[in-house]
Each structure stands twice: as C-alpha cells, then as structure tokens.
C-alpha atoms as a PDB file:
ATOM      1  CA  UNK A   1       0.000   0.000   0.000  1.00  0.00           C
ATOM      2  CA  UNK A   2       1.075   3.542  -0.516  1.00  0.00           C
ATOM      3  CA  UNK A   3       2.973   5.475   1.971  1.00  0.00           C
ATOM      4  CA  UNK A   4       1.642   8.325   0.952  1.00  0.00           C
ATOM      5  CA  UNK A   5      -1.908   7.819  -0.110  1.00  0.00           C
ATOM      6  CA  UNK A   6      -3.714  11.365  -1.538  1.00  0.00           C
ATOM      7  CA  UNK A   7      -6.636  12.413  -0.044  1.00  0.00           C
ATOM      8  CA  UNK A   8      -9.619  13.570  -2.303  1.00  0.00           C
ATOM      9  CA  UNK A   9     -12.659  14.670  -1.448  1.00  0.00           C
ATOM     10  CA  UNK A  10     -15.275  13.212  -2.266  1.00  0.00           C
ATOM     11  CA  UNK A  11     -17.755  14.380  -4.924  1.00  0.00           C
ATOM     12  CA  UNK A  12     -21.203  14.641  -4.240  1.00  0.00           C
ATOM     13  CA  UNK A  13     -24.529  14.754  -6.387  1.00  0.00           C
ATOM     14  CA  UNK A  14     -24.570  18.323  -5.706  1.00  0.00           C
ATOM     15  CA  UNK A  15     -21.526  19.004  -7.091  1.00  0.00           C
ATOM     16  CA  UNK A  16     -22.498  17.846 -10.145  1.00  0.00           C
ATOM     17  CA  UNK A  17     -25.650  19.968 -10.106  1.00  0.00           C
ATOM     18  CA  UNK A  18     -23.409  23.087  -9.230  1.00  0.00           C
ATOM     19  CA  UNK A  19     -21.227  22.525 -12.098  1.00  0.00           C
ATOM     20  CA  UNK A  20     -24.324  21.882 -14.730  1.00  0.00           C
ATOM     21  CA  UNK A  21     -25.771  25.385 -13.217  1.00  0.00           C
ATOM     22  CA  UNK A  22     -22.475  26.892 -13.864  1.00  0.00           C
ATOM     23  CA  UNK A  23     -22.167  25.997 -17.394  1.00  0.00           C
ATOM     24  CA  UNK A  24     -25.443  26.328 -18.359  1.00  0.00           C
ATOM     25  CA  UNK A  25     -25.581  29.857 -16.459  1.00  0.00           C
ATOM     26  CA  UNK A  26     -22.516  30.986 -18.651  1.00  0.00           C
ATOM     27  CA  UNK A  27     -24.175  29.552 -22.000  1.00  0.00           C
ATOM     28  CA  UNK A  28     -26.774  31.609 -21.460  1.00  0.00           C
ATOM     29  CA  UNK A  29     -25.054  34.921 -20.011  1.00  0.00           C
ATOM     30  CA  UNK A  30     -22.418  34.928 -22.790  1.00  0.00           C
ATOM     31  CA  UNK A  31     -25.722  35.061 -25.061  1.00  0.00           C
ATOM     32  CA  UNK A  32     -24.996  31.276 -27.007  1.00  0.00           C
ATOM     33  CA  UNK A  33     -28.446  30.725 -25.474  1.00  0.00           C
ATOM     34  CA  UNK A  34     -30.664  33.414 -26.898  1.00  0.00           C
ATOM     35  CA  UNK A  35     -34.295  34.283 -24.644  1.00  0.00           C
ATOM     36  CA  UNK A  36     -37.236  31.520 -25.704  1.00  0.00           C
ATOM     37  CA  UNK A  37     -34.618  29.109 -26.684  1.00  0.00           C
ATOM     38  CA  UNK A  38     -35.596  25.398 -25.247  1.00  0.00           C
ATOM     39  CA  UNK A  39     -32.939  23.763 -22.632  1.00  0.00           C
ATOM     40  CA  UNK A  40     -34.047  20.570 -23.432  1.00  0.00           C
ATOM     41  CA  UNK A  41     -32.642  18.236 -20.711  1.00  0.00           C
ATOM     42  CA  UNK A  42     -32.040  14.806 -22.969  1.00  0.00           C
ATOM     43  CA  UNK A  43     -29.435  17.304 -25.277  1.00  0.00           C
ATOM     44  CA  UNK A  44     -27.976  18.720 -21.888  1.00  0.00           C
ATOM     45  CA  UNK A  45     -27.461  15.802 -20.390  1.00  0.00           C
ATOM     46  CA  UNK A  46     -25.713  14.072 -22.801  1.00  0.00           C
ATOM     47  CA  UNK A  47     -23.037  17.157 -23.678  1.00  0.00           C
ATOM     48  CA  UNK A  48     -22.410  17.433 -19.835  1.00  0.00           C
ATOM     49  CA  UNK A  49     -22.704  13.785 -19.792  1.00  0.00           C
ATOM     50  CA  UNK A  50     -24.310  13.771 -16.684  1.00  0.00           C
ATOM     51  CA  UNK A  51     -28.147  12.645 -15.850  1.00  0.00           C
ATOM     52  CA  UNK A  52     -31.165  13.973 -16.913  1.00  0.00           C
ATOM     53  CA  UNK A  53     -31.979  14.280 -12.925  1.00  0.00           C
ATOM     54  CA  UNK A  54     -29.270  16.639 -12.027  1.00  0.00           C
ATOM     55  CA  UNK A  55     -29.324  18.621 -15.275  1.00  0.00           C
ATOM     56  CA  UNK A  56     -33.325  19.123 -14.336  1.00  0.00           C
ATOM     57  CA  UNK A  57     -32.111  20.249 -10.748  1.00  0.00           C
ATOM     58  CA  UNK A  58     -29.703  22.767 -12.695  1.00  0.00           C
ATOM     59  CA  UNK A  59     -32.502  23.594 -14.351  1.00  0.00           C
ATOM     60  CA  UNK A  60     -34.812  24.104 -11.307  1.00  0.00           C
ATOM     61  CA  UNK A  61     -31.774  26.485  -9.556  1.00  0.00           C
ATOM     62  CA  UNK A  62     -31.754  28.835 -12.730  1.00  0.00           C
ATOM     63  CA  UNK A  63     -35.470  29.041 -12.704  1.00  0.00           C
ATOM     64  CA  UNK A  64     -35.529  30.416  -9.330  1.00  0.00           C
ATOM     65  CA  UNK A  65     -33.021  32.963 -10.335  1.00  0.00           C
ATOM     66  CA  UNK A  66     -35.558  33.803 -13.418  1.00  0.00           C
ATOM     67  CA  UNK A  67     -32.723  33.294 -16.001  1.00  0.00           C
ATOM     68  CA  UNK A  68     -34.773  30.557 -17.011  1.00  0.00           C
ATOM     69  CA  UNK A  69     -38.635  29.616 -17.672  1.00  0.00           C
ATOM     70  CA  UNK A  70     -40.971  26.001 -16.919  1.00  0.00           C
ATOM     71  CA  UNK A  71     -43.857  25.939 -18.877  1.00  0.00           C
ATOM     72  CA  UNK A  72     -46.188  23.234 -18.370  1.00  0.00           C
ATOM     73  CA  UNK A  73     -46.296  20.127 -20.544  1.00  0.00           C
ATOM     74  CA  UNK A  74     -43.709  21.787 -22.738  1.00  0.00           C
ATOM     75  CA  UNK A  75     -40.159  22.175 -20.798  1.00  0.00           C
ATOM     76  CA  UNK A  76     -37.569  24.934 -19.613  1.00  0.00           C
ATOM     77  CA  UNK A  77     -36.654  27.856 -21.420  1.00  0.00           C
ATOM     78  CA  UNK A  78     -34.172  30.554 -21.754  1.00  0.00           C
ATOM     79  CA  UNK A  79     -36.168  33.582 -19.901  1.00  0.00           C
ATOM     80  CA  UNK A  80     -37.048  36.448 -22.106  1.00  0.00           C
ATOM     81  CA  UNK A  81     -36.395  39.788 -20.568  1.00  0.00           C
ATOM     82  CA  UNK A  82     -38.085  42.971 -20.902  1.00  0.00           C
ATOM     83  CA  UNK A  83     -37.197  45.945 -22.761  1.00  0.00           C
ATOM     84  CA  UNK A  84     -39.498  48.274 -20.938  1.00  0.00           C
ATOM     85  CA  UNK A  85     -38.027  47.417 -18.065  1.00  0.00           C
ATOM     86  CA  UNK A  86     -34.583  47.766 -18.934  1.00  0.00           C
ATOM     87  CA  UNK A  87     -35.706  51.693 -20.382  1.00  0.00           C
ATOM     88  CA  UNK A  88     -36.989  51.899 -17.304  1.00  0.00           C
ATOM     89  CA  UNK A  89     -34.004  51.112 -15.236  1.00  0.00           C
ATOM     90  CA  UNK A  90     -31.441  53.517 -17.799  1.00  0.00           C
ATOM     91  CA  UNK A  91     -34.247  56.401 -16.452  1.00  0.00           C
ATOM     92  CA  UNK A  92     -33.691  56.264 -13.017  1.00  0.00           C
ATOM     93  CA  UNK A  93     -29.776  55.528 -13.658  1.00  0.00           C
ATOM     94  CA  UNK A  94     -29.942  58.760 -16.207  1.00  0.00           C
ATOM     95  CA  UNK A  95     -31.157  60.957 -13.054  1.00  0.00           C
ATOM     96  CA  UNK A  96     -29.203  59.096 -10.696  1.00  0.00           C
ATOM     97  CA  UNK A  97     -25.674  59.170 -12.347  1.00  0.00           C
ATOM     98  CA  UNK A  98     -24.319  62.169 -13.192  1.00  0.00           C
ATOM     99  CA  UNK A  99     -25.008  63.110  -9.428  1.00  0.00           C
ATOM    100  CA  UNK A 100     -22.646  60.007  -8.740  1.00  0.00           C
ATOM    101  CA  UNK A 101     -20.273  61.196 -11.024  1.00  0.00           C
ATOM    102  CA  UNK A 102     -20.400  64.326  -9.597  1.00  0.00           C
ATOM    103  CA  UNK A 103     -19.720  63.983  -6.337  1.00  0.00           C
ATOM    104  CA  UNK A 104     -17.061  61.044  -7.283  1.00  0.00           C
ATOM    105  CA  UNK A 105     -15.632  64.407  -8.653  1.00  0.00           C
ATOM    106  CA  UNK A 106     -15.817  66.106  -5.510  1.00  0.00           C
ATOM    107  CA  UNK A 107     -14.275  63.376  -3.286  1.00  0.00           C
ATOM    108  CA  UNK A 108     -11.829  61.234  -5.493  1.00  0.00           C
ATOM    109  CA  UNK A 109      -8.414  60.084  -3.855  1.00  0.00           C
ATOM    110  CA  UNK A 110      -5.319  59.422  -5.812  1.00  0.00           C
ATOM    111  CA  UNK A 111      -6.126  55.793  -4.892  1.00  0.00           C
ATOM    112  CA  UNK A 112      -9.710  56.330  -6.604  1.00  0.00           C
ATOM    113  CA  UNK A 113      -7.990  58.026  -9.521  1.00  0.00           C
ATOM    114  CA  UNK A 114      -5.874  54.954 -10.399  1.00  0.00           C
ATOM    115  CA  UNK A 115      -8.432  52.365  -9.698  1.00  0.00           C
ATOM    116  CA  UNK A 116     -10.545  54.147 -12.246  1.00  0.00           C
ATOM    117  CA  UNK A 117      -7.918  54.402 -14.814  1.00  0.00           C
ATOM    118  CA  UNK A 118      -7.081  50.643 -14.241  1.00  0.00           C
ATOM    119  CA  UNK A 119     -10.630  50.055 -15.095  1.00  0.00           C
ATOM    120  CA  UNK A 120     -10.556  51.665 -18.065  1.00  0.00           C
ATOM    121  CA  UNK A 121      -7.631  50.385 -19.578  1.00  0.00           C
ATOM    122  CA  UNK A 122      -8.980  47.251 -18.901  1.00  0.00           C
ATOM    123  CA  UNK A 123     -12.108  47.540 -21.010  1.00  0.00           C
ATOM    124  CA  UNK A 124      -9.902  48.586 -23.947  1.00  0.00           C
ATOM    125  CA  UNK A 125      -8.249  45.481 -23.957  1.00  0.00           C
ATOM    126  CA  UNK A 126     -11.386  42.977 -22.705  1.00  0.00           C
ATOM    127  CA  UNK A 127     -10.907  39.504 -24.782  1.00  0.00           C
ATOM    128  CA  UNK A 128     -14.169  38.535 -24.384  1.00  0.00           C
ATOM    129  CA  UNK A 129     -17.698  40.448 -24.169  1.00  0.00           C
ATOM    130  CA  UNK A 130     -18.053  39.067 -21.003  1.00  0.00           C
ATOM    131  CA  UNK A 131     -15.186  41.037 -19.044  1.00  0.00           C
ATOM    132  CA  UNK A 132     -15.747  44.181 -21.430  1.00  0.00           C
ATOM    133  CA  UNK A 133     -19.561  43.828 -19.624  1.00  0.00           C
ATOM    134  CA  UNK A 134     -18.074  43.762 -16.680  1.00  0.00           C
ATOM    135  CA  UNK A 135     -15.318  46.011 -16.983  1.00  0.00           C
ATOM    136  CA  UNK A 136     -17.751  48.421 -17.685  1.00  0.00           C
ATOM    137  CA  UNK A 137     -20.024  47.898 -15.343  1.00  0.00           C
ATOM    138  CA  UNK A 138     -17.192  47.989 -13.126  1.00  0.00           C
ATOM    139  CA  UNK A 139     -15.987  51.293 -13.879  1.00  0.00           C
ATOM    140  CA  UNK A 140     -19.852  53.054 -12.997  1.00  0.00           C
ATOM    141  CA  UNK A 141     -19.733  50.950  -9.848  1.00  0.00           C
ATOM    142  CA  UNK A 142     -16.408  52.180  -8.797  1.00  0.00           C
ATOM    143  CA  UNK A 143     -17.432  55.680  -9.318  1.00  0.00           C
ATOM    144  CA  UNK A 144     -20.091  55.107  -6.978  1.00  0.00           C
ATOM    145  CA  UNK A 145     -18.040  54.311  -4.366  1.00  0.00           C
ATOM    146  CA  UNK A 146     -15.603  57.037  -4.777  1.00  0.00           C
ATOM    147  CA  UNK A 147     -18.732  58.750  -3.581  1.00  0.00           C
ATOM    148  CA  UNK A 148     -18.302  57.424  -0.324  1.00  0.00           C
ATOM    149  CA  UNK A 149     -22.163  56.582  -0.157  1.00  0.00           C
ATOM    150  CA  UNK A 150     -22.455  52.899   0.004  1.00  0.00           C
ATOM    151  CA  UNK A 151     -26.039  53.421  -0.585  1.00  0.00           C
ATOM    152  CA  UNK A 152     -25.338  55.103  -3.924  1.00  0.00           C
ATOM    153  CA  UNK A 153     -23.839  51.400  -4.775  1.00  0.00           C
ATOM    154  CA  UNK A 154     -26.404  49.009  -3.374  1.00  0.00           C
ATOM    155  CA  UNK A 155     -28.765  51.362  -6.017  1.00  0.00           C
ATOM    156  CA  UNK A 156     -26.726  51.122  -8.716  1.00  0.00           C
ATOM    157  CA  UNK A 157     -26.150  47.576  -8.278  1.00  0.00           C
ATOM    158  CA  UNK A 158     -29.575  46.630  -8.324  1.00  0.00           C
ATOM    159  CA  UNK A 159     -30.282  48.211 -11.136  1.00  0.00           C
ATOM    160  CA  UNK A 160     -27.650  47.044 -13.137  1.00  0.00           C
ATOM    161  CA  UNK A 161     -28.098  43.219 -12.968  1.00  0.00           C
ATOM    162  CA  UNK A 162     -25.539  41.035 -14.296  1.00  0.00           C
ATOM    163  CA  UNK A 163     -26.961  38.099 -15.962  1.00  0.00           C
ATOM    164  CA  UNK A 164     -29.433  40.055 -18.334  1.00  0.00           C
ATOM    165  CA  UNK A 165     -26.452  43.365 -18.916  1.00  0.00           C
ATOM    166  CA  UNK A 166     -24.016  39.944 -19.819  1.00  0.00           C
ATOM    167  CA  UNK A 167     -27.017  38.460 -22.088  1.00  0.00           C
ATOM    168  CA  UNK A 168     -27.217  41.356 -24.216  1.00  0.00           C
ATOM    169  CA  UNK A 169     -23.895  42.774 -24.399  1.00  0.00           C
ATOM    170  CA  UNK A 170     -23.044  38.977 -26.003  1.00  0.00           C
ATOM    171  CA  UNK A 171     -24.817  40.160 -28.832  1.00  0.00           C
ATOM    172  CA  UNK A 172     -23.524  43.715 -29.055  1.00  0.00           C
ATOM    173  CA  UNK A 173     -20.271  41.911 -29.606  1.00  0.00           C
ATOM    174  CA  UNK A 174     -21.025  41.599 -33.302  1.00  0.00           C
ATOM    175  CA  UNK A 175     -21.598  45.335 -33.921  1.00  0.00           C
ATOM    176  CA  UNK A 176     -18.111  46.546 -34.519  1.00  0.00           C
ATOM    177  CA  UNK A 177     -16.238  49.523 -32.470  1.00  0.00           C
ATOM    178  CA  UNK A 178     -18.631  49.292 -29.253  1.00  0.00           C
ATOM    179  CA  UNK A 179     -16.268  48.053 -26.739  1.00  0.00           C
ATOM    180  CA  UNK A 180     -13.883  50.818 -28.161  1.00  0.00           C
ATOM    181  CA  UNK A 181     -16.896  53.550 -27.975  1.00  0.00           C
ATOM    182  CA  UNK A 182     -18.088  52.445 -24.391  1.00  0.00           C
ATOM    183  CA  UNK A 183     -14.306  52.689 -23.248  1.00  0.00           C
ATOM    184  CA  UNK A 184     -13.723  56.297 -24.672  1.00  0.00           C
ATOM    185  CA  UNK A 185     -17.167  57.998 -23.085  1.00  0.00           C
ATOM    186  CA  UNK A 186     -15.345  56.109 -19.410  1.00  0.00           C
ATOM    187  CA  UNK A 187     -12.021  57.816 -20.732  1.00  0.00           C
ATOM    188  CA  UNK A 188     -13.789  61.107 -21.296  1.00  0.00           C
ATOM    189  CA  UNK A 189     -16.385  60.954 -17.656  1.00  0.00           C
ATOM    190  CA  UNK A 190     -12.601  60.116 -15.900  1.00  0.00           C
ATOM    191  CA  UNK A 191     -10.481  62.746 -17.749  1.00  0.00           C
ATOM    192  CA  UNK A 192     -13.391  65.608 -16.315  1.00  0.00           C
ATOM    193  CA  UNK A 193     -12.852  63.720 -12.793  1.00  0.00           C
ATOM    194  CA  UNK A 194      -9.054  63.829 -12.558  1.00  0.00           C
ATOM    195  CA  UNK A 195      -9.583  67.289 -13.858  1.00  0.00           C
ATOM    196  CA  UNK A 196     -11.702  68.489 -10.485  1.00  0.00           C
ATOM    197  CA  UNK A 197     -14.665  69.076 -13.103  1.00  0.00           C
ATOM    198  CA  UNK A 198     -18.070  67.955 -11.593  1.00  0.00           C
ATOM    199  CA  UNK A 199     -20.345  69.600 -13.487  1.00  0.00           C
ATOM    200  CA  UNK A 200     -18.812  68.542 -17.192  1.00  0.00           C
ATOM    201  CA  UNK A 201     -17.956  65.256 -15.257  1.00  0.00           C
ATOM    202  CA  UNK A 202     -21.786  65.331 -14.563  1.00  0.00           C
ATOM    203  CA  UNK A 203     -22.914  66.270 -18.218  1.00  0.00           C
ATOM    204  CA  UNK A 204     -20.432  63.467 -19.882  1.00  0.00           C
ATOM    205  CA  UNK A 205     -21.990  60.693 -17.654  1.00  0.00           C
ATOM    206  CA  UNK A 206     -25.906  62.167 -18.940  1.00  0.00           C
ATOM    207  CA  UNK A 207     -24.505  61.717 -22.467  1.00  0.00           C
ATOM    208  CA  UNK A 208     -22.946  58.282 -21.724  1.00  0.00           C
ATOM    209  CA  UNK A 209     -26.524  57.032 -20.034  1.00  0.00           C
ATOM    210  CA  UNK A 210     -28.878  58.659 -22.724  1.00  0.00           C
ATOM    211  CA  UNK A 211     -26.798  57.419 -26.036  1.00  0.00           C
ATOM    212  CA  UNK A 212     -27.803  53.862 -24.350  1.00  0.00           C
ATOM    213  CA  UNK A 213     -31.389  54.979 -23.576  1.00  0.00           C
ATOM    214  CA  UNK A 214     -31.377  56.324 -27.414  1.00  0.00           C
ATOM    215  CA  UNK A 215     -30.572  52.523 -28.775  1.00  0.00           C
ATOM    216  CA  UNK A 216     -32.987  50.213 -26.184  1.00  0.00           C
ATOM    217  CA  UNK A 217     -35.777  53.541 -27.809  1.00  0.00           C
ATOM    218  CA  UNK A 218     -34.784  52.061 -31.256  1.00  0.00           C
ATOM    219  CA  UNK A 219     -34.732  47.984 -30.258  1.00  0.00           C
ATOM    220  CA  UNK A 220     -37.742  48.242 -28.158  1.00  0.00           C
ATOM    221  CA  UNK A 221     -39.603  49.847 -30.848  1.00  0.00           C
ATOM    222  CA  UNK A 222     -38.572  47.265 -33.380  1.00  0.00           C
ATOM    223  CA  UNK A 223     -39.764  44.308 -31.212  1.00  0.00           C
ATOM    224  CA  UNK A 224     -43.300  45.871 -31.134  1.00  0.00           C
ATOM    225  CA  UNK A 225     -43.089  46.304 -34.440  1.00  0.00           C
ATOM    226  CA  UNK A 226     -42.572  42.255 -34.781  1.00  0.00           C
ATOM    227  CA  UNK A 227     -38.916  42.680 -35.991  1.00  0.00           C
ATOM    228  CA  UNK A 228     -35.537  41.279 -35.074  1.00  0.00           C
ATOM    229  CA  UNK A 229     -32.641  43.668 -34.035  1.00  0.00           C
ATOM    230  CA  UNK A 230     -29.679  42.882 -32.032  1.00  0.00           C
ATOM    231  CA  UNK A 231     -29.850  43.875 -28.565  1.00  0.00           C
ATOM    232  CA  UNK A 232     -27.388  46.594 -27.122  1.00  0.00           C
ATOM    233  CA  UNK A 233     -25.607  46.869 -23.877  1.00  0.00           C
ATOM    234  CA  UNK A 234     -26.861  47.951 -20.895  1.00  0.00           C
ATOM    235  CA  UNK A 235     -23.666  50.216 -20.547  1.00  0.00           C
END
C-alpha cells in the first residue's frame, strides 16, 4: 500500500448539479443561449454527460433565479427579458448618475484616480464580451463608491443586474467599435474627474446614459413592431 496515499474529497450529487448550473448559467449569459430558446434536458445531459436528474435540478436552480422559464407540458426555457423594463431602469440611472459622477468628482483620492484608470484600460483590452460587460459595469460601480455613499452602490447595483447586462452585451459583440466607444465615453467621464470638473464630469456621464437609452428607444420599438434587431448593452 502507498505510503503516501492522496486524499480527495469526495464528490457529491450536488456538485455535479453546481457545475451543470455553472455551465449552463454561462451559455446563457455569454448570449450562445438566446431568450425563448428550449434547454431541453435529454441534449444537456448528454453534452455534460451527466443525468437527466441533475441537469433538471440545474434547471430548477436557474429558474428560481428567473434566467430561465418552466412551462407546463412543454419544458424549460431561456427567460425572455423585458425591454421596458430595462428603459426603465437607464431612467432612473440617467437621473441618478451624473449626481454620482459628480460627487465622485468632488471626493476622489489618488487611490480612486488609479483604480478608475485601471478600469478603463482594462475595457480597452477585454478579450471577451463578457469582461468588457463587466469592466464596464465595473468602472460606474467604482465611481459610486468614490462617492463614499455605500447606498449610492447598493442602487446602482440593483439596477444594473448582471446576468441580463451579460445576455445582451453577447450580442452587441457583433456590432463593430462598441467596446472601443463604451471605453472612450469612461475615458472622457474620468479625464473631467481627474480634472476636479463635476459639473462637465456630470454632463459626460448624462450623455454616456442617454446614447444607451437612445438605442434600447430604437430595439424596443422594433420588437413591437414584430422585428428582429440585435440587442445593445446595458452600458
């Protein structure tokens, strides 16, 4: 016998289902699961090759975090969001902002200064429109807590949720130059804060918020209208 035997721990059925939830949960964040598609569980199981009972428990989880839909007699779903709502959200973070911003102005540290700036470099250089999401989601959440408010952040982190802001900025991905864009209007809200500007430091971040209210105007108004337009960020 060994000497030295290794010790693993053991893995349990809920591992399994954590690691289905996880995959599946990316699939459908980085947007290769588009809203209303069907998950069925046969398809899942066999390219997780895992069962059909913990992929349905996968399932189950994402349901309660309303990525994804049951319907009765006919199986799970990718959940469709709403456009309205997300207009809705870009309102209150329209009015809510550029007060952020300037305030951020007011108080900034050096330390704030360069974690901003990291930020920003960052998104320039995101592989993936997953971390350019969240590199730029990033950069309006670490404004807010240059404020010194942590109640400024709770709001602004409840209204920008990840999972649907990663769905559609997947699909922004094939418009070309919006990572770039998104990056520049953070370049040009910072520049105004290193510069002890709130008030243009204010007025950029209303610009940044309504050029994003302007495009959700123009998709939500096509999916009335019965046609099919990729989805932009949530920026």
């Amino acid at each position: 016998m060994d000497a030295n035997p290794v010790t693993l721990e053991p893995i349990s059925p809920g591992s399994v289902v954590d690691v289905a939830y996880r995959r599946i949960r990316t699939l459908i964040e980085d947007g290769e699961l588009g809203p209303s598609a069907r998950l069925r569980q046969g398809d899942l199981a066999d390219a997780l090759a895992i069962s059909r009972t913990s992929v349905r428990e996968a399932l189950h989880r994402l349901a309660a975090d309303e990525l994804v839909e049951f319907k009765a007699n006919r199986g799970f779903f990718v959940a469709s969001f709403r456009l309205d709502a997300v207009l809705e959200r870009l309102e209150l973070r329209r009015i809510l902002e550029p007060g952020f911003a300037r305030l951020a102005t007011e108080r900034a540290t050096a330390e704030d200064l360069r974690a901003l700036e990291e930020i920003v470099a960052s998104q320039f250089v995101a592989a993936t429109s997953r971390l350019a999401h969240d590199t730029s989601r990033e950069f309006h959440i670490q404004l807010a807590r240059t404020t010194r408010n942590e109640q400024f952040v709770r709001v602004l982190e409840s209204l920008w949720s990840l999972d649907i802001g990663r769905q559609l900025l997947a699909r922004r991905s094939a418009a070309p130059g919006w990572q770039e864009e998104d990056a520049n209007e953070h370049k040009g809200i910072l520049a105004a804060v290193i510069a002890r500007e709130p008030d243009h430091a204010a007025e950029l971040m209303d610009q940044h918020i309504a050029l994003t209210q302007q495009h959700w105007s123009k998709e939500a108004s096509a999916e009335d209208d019965g046609a099919w337009l990729p989805v932009g960020d949530q920026r």
